[in-house]
PDB file of N, CA and C in Angstrom:
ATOM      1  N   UNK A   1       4.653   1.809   9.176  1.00  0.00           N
ATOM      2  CA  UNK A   1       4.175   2.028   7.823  1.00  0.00           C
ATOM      3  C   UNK A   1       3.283   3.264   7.750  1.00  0.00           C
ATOM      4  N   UNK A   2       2.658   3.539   8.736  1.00  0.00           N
ATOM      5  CA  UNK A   2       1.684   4.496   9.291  1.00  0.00           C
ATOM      6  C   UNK A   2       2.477   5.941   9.061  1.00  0.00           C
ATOM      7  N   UNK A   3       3.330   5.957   9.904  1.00  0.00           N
ATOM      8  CA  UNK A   3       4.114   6.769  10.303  1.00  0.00           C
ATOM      9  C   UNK A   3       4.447   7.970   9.196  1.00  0.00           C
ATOM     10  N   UNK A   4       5.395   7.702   8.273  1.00  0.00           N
ATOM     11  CA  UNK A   4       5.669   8.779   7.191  1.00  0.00           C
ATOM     12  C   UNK A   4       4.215   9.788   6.738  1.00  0.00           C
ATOM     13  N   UNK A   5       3.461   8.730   6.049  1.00  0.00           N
ATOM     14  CA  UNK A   5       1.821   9.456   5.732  1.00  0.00           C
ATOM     15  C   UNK A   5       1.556  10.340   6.354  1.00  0.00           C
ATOM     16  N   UNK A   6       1.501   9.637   7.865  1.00  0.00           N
ATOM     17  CA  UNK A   6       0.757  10.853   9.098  1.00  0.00           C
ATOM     18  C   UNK A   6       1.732  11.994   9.578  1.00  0.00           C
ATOM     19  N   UNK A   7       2.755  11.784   9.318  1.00  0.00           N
ATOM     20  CA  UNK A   7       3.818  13.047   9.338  1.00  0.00           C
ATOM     21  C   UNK A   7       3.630  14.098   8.209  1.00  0.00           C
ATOM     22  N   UNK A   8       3.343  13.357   6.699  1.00  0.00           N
ATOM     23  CA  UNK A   8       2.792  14.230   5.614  1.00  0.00           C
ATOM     24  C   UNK A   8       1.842  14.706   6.037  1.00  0.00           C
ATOM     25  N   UNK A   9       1.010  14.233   6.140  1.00  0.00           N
ATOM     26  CA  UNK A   9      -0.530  14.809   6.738  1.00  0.00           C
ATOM     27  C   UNK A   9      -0.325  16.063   7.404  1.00  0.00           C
ATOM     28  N   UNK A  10       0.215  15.559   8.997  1.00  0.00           N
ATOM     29  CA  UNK A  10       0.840  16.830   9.651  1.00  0.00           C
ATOM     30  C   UNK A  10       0.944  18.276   8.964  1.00  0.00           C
ATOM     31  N   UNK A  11       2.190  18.124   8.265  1.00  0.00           N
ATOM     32  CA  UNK A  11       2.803  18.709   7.550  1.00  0.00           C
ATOM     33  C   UNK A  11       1.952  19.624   6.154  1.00  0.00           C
ATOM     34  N   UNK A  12       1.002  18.988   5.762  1.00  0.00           N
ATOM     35  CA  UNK A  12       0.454  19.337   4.512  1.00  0.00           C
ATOM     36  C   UNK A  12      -1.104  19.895   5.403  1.00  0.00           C
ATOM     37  N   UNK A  13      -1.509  19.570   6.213  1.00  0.00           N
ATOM     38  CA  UNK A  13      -2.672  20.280   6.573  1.00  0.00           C
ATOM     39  C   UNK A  13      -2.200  21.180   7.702  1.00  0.00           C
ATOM     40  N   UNK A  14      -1.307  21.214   8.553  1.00  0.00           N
ATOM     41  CA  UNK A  14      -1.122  22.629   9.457  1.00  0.00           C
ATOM     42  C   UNK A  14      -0.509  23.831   8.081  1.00  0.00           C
ATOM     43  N   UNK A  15       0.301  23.726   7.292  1.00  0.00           N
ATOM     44  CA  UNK A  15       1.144  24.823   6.797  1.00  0.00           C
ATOM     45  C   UNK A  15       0.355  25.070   5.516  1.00  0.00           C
ATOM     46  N   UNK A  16      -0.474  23.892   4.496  1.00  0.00           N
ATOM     47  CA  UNK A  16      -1.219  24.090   3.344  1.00  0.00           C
ATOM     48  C   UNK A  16      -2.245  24.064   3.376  1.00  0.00           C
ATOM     49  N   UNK A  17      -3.173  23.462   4.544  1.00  0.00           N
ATOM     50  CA  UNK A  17      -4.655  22.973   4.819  1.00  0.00           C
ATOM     51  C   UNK A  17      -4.881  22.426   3.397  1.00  0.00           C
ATOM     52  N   UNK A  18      -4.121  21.554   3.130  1.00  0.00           N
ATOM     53  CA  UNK A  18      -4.329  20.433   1.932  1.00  0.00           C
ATOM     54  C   UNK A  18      -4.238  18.874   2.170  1.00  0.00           C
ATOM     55  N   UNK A  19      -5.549  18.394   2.350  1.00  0.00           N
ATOM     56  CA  UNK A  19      -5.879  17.171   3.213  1.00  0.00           C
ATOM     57  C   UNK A  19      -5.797  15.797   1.784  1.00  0.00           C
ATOM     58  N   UNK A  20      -3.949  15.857   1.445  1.00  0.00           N
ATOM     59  CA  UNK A  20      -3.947  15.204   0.807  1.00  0.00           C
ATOM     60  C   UNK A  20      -2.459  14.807   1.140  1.00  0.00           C
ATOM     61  N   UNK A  21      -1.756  15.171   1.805  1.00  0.00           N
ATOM     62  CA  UNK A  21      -0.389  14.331   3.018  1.00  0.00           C
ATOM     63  C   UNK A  21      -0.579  12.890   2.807  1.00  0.00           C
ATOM     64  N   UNK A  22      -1.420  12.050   3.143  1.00  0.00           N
ATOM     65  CA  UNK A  22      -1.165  10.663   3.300  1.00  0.00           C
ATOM     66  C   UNK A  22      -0.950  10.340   1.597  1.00  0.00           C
ATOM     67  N   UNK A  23      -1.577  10.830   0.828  1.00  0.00           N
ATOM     68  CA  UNK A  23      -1.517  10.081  -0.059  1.00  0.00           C
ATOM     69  C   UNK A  23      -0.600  10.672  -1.030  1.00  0.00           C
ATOM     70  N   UNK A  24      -0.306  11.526  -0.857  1.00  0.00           N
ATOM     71  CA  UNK A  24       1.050  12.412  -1.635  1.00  0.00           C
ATOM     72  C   UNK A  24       2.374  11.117  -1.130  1.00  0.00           C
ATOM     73  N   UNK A  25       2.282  11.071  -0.270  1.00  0.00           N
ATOM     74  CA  UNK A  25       3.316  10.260   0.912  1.00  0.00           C
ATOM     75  C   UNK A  25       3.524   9.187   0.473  1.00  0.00           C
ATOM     76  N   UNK A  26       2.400   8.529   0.224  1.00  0.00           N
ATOM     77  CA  UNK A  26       1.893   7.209  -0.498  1.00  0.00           C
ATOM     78  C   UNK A  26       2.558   6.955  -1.875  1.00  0.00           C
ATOM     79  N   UNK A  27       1.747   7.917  -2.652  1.00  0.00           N
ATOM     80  CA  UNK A  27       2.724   7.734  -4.307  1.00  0.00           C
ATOM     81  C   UNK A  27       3.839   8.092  -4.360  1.00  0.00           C
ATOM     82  N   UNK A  28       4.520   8.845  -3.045  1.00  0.00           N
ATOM     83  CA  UNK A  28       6.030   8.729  -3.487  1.00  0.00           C
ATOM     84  C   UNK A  28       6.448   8.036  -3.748  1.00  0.00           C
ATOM     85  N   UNK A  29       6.345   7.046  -2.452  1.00  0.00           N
ATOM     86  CA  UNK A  29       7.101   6.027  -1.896  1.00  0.00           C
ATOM     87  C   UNK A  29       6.515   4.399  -3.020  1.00  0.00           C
ATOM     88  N   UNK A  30       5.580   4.535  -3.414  1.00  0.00           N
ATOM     89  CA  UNK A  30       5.444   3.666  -4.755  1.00  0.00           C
ATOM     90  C   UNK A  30       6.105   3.937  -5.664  1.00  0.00           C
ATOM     91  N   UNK A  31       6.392   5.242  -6.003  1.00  0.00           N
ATOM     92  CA  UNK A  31       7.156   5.568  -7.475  1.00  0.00           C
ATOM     93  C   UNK A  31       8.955   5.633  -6.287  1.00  0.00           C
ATOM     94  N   UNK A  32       9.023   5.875  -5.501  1.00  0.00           N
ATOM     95  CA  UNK A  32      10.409   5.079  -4.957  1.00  0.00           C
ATOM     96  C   UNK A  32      10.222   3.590  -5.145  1.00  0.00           C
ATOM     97  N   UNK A  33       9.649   2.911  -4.942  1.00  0.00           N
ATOM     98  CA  UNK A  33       9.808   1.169  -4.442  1.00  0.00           C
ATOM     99  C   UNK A  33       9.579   0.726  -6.178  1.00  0.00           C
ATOM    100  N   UNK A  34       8.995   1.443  -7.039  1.00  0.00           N
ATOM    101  CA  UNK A  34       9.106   1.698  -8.655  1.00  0.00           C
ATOM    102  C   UNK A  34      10.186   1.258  -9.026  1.00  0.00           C
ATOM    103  N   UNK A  35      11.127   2.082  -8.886  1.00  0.00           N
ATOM    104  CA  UNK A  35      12.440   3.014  -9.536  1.00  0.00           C
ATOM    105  C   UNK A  35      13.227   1.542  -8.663  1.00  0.00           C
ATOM    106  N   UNK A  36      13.052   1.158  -6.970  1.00  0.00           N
ATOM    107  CA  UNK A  36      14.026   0.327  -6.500  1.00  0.00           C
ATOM    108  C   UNK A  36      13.998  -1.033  -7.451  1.00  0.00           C
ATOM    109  N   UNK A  37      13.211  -1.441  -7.626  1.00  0.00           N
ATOM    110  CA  UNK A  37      12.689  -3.001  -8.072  1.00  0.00           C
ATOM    111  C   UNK A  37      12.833  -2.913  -9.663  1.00  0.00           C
ATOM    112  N   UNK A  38      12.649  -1.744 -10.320  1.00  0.00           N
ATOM    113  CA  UNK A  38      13.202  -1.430 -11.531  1.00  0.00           C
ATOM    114  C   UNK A  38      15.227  -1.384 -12.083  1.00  0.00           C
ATOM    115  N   UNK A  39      15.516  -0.546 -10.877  1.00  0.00           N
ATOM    116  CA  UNK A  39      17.107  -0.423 -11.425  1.00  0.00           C
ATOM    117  C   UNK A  39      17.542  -1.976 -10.537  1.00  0.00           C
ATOM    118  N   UNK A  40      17.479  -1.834  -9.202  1.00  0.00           N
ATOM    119  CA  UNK A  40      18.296  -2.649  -8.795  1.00  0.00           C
ATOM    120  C   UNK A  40      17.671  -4.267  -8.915  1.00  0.00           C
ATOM    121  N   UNK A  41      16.946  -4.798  -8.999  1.00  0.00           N
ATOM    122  CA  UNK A  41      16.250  -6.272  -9.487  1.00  0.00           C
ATOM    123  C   UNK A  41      16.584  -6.129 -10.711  1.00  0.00           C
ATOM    124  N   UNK A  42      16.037  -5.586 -11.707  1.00  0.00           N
ATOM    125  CA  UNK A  42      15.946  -5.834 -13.404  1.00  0.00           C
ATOM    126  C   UNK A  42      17.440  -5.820 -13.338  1.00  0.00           C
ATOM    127  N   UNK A  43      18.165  -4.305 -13.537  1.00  0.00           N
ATOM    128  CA  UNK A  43      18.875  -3.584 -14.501  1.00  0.00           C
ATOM    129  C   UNK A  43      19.900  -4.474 -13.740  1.00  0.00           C
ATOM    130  N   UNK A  44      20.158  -4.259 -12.284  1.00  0.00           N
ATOM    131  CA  UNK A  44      21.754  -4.648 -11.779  1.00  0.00           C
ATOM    132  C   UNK A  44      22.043  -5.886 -11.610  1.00  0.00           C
ATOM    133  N   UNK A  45      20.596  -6.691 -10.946  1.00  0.00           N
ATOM    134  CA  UNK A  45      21.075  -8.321 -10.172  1.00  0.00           C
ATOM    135  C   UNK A  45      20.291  -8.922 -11.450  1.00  0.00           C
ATOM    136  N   UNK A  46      19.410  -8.683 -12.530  1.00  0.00           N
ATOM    137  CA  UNK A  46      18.964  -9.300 -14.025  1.00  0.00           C
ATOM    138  C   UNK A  46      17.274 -10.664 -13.020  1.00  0.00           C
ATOM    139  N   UNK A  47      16.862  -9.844 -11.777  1.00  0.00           N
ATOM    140  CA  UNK A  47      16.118 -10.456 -11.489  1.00  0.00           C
ATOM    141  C   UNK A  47      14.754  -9.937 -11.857  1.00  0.00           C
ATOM    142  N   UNK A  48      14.132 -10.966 -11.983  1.00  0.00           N
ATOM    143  CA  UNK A  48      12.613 -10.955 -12.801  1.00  0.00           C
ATOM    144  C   UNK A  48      11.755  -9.593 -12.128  1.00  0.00           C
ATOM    145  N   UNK A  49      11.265  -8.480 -12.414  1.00  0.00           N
ATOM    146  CA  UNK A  49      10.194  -7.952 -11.724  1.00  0.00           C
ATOM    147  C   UNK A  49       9.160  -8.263 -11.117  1.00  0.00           C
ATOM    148  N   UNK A  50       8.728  -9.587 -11.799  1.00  0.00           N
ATOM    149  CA  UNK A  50       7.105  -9.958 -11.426  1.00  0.00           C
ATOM    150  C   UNK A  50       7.383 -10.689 -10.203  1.00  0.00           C
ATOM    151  N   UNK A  51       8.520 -11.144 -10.060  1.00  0.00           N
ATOM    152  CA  UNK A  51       8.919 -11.792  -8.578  1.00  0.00           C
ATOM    153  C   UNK A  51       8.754 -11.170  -7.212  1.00  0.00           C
ATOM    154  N   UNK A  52       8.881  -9.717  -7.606  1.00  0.00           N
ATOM    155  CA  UNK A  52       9.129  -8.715  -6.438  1.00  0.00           C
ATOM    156  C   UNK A  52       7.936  -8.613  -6.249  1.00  0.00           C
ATOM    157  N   UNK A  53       7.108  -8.413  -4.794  1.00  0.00           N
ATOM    158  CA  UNK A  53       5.737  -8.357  -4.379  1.00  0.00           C
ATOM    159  C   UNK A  53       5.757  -6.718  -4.088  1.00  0.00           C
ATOM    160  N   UNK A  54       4.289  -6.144  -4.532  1.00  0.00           N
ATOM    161  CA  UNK A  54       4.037  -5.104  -4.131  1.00  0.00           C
ATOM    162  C   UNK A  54       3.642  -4.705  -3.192  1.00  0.00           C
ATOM    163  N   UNK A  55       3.044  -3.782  -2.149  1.00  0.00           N
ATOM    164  CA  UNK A  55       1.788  -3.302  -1.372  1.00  0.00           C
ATOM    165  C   UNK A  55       0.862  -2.055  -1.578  1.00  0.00           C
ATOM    166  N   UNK A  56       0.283  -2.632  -2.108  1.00  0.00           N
ATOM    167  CA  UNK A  56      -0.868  -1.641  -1.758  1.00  0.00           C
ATOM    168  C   UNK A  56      -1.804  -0.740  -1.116  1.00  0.00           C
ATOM    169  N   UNK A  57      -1.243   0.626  -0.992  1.00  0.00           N
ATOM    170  CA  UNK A  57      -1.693   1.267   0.314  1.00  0.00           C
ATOM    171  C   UNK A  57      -2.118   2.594  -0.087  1.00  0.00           C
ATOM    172  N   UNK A  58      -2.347   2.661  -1.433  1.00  0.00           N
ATOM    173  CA  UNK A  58      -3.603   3.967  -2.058  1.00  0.00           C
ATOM    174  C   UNK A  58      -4.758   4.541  -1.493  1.00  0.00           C
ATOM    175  N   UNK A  59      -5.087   2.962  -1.313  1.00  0.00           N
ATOM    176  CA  UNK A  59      -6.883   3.247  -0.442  1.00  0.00           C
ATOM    177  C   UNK A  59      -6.464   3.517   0.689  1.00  0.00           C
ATOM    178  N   UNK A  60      -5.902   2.826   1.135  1.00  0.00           N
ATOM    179  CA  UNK A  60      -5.556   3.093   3.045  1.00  0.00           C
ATOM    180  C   UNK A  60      -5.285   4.927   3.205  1.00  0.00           C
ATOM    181  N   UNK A  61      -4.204   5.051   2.453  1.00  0.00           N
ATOM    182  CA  UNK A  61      -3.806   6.561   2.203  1.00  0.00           C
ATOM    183  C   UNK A  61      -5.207   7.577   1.980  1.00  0.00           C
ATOM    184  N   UNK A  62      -5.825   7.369   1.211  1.00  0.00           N
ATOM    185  CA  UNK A  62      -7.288   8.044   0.764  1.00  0.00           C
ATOM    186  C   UNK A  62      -7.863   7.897   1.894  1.00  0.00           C
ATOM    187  N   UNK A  63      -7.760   6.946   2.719  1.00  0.00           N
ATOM    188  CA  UNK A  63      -8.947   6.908   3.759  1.00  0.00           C
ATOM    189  C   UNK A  63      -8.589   7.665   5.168  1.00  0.00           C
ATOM    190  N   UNK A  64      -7.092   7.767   5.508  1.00  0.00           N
ATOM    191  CA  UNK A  64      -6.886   8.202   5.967  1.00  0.00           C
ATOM    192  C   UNK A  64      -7.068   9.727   6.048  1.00  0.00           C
ATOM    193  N   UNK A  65      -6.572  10.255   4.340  1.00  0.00           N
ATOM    194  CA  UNK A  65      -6.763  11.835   4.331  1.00  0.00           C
ATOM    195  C   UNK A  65      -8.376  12.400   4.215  1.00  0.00           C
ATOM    196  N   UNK A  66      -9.363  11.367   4.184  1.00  0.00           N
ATOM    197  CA  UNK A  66     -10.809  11.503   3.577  1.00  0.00           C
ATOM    198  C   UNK A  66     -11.171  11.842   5.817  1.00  0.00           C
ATOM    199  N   UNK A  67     -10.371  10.996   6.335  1.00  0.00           N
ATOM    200  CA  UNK A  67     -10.780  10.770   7.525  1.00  0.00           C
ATOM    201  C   UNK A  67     -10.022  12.056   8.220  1.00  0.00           C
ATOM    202  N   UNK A  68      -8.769  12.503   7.898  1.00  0.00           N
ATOM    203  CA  UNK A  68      -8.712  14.518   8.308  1.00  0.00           C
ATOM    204  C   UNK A  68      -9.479  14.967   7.797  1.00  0.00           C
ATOM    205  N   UNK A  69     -10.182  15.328   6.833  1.00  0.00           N
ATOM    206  CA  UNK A  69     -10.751  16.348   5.865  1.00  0.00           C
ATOM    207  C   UNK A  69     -12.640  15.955   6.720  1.00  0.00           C
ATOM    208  N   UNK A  70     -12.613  14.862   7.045  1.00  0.00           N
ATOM    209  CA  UNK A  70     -14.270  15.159   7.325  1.00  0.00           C
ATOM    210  C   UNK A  70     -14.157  15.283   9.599  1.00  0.00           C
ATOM    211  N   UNK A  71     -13.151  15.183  10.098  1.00  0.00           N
ATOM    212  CA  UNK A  71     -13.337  15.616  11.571  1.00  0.00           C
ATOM    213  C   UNK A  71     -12.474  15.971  11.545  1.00  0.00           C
ATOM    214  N   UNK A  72     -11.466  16.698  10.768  1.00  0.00           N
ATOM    215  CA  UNK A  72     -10.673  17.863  10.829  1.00  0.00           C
ATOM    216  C   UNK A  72      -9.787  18.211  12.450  1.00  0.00           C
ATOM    217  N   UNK A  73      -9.598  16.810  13.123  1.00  0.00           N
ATOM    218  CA  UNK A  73      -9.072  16.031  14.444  1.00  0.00           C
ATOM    219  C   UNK A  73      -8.110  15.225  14.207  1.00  0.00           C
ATOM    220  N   UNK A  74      -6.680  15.733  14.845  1.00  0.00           N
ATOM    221  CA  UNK A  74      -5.399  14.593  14.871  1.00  0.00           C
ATOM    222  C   UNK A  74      -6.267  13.789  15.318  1.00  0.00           C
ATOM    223  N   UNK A  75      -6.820  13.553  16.516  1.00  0.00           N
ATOM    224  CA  UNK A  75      -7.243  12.685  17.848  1.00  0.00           C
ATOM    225  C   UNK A  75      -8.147  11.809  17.006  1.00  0.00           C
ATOM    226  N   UNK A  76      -9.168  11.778  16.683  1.00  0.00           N
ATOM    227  CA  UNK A  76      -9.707  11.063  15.857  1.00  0.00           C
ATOM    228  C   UNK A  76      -9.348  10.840  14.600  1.00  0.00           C
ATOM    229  N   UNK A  77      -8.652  11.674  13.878  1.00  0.00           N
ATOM    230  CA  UNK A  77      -7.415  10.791  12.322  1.00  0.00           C
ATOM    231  C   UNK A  77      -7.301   9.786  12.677  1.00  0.00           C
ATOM    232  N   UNK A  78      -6.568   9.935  13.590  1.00  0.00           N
ATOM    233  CA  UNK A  78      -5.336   8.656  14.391  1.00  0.00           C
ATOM    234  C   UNK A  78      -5.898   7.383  15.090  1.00  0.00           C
ATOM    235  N   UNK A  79      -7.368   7.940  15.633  1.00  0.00           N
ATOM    236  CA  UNK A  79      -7.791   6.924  15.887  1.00  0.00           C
ATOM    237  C   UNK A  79      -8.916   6.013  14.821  1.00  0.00           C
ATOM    238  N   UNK A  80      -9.677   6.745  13.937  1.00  0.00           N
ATOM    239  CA  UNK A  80     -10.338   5.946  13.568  1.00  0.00           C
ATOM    240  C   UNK A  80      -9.434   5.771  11.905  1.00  0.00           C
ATOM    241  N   UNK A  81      -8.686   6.533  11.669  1.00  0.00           N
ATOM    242  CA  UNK A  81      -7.706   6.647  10.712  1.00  0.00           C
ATOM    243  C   UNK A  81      -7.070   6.033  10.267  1.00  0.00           C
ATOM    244  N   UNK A  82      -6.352   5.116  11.510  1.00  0.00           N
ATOM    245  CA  UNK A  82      -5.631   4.590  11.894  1.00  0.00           C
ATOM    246  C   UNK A  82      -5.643   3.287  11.711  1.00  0.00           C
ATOM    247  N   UNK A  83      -7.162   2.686  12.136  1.00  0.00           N
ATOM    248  CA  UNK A  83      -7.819   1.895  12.080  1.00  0.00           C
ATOM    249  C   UNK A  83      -8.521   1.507  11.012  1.00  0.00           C
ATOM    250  N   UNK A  84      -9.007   2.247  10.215  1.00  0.00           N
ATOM    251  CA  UNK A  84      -9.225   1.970   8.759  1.00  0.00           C
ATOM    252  C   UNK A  84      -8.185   1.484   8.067  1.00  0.00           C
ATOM    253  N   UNK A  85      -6.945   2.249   8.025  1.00  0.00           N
ATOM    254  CA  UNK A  85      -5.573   2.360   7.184  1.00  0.00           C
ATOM    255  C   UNK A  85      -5.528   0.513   7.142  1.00  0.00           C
ATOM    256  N   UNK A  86      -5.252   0.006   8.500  1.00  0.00           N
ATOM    257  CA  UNK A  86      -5.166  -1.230   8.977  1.00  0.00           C
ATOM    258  C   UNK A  86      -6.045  -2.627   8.262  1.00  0.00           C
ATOM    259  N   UNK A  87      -6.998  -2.085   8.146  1.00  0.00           N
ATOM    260  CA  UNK A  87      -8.195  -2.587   7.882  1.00  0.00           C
ATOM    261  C   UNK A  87      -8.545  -2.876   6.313  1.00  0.00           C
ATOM    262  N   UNK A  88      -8.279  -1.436   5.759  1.00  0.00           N
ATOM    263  CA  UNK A  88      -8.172  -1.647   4.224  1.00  0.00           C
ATOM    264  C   UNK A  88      -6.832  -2.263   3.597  1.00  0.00           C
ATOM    265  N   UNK A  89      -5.330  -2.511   4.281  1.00  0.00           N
ATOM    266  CA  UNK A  89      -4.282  -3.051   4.003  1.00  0.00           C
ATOM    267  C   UNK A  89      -4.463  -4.317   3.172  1.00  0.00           C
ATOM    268  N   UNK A  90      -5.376  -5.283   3.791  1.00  0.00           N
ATOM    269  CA  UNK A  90      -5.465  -6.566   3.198  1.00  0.00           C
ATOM    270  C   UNK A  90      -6.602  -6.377   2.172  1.00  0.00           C
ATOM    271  N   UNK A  91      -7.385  -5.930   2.050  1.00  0.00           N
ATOM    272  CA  UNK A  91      -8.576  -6.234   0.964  1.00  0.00           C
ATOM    273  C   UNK A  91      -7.654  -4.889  -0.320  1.00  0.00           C
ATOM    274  N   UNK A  92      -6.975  -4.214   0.072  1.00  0.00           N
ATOM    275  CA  UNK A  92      -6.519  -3.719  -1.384  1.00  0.00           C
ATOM    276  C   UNK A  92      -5.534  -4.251  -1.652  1.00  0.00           C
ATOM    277  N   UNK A  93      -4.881  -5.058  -1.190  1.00  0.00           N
ATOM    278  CA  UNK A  93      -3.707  -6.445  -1.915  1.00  0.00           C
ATOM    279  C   UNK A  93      -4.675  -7.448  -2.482  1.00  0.00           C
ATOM    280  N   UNK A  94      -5.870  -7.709  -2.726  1.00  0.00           N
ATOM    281  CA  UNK A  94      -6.359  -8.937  -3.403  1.00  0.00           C
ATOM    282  C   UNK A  94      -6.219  -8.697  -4.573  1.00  0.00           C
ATOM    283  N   UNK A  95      -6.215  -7.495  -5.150  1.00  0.00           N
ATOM    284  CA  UNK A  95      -6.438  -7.706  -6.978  1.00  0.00           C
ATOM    285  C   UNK A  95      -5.121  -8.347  -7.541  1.00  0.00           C
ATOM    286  N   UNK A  96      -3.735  -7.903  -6.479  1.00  0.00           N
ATOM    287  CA  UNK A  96      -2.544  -9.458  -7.158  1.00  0.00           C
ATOM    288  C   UNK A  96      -2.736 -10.744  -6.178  1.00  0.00           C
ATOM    289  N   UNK A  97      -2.881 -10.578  -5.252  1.00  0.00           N
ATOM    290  CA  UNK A  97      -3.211 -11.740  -4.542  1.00  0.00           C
ATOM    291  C   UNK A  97      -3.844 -13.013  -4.998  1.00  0.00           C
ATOM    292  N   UNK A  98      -4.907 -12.514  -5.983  1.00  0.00           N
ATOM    293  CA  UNK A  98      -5.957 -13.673  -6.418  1.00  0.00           C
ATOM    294  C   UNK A  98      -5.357 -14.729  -7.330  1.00  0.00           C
ATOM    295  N   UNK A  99      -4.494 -14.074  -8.531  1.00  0.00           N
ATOM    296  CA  UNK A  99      -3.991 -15.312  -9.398  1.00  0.00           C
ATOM    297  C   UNK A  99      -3.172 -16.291  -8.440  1.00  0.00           C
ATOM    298  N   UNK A 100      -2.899 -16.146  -7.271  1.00  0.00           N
ATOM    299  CA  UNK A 100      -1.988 -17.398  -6.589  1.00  0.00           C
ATOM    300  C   UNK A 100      -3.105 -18.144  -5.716  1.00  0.00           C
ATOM    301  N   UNK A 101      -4.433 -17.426  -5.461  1.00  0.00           N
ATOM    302  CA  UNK A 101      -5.668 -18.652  -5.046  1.00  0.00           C
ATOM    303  C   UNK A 101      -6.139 -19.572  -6.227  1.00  0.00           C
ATOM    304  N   UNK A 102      -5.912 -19.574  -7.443  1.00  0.00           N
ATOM    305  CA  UNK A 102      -5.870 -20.294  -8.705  1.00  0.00           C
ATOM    306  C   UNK A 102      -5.680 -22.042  -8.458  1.00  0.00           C
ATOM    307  N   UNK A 103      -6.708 -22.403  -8.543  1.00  0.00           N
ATOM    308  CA  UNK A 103      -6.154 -24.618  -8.158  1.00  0.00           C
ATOM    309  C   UNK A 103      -5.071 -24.920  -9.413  1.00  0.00           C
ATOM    310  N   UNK A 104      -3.987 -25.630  -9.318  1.00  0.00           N
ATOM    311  CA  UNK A 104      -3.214 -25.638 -10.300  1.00  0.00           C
ATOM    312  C   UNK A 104      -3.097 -27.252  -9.705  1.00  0.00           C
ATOM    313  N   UNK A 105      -2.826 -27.725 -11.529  1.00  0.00           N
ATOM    314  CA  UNK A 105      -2.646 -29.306 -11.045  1.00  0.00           C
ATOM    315  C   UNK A 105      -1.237 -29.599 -11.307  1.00  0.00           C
ATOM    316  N   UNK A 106      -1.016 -30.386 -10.543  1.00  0.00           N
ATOM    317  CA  UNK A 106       0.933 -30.623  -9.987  1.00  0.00           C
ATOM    318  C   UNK A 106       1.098 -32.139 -10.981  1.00  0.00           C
ATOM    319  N   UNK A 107       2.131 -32.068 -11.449  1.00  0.00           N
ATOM    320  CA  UNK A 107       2.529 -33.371 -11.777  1.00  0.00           C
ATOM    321  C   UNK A 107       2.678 -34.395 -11.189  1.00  0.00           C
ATOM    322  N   UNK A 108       2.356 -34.600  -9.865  1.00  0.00           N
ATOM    323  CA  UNK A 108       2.618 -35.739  -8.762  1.00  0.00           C
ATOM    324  C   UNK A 108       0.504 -36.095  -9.056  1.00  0.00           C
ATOM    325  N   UNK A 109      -0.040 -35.131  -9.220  1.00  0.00           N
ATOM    326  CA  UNK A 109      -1.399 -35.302  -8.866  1.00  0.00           C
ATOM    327  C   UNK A 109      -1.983 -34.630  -7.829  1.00  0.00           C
ATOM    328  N   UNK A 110      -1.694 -33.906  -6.848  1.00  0.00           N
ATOM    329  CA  UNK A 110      -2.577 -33.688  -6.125  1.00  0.00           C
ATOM    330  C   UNK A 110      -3.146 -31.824  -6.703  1.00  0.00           C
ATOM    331  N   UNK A 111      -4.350 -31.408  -6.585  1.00  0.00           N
ATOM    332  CA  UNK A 111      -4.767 -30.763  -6.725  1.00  0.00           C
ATOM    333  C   UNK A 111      -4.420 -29.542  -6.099  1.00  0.00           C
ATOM    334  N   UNK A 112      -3.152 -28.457  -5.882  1.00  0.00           N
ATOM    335  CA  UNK A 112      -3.708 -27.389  -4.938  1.00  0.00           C
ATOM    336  C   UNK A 112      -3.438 -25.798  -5.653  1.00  0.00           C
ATOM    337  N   UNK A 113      -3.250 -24.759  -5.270  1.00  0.00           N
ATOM    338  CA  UNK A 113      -3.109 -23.664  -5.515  1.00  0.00           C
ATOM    339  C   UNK A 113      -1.761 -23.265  -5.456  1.00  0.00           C
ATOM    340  N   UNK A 114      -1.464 -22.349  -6.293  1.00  0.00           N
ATOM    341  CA  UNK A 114       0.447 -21.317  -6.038  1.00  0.00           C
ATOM    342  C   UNK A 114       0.563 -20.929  -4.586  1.00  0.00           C
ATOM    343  N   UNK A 115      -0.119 -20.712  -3.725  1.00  0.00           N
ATOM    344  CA  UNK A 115       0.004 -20.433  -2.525  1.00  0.00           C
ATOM    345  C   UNK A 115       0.654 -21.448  -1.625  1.00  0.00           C
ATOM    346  N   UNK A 116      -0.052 -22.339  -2.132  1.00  0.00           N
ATOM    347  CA  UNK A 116       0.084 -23.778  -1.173  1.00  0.00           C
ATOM    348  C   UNK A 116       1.581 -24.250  -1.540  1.00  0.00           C
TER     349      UNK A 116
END
């Protein structure tokens, strides 16, 4: 998942010294996974959008290119970069995540959440 970003990166700070690769990389590939879940779910198979799960990897992307731009080091990008990217993955999926921690009451009675 890493991979493409840090190839942008590459790419956008040796030839442009424009420390914005990961996240250029990033909104492509959202406005691709856009366009997929748009034509082929909706338009072709008539399946619901809201069904299809997203990921969220804006921040990860930002943190990564925030993390070239201030030690201006593959070696440390990659490592502490790397490690952030990882790190911020799960806490920037909570803002859809949360409506399925919601307690919902079941017709049998027992009390639990959409997750469960």
């Amino acid at each position: 998942l890493i991979t493409f970003p840090a190839a942008t990166q590459y790419f956008m700070w040796e030839k442009m010294r424009l420390p914005i690769g990961a996240t250029f990389c990033v909104m492509t590939l959202h406005f691709g996974q856009w366009m997929n879940r748009v034509f082929n779910f909706y338009f072709w198979a008539r399946f619901p959008v809201n069904f299809t799960t997203p990921s969220l990897m804006i921040p990860s992307a930002i943190f990564l290119d925030v993390m070239l731009m201030m030690t201006g080091s593959y070696m440390f990008t990659a490592l502490f970069g790397g490690m952030g990217w990882s790190l911020l993955f799960y806490p920037a999926n909570w803002t859809w995540l949360a409506p399925f921690h919601l307690a919902v009451k079941h017709p049998s009675g027992p009390l639990m959440s959409i997750a469960d």
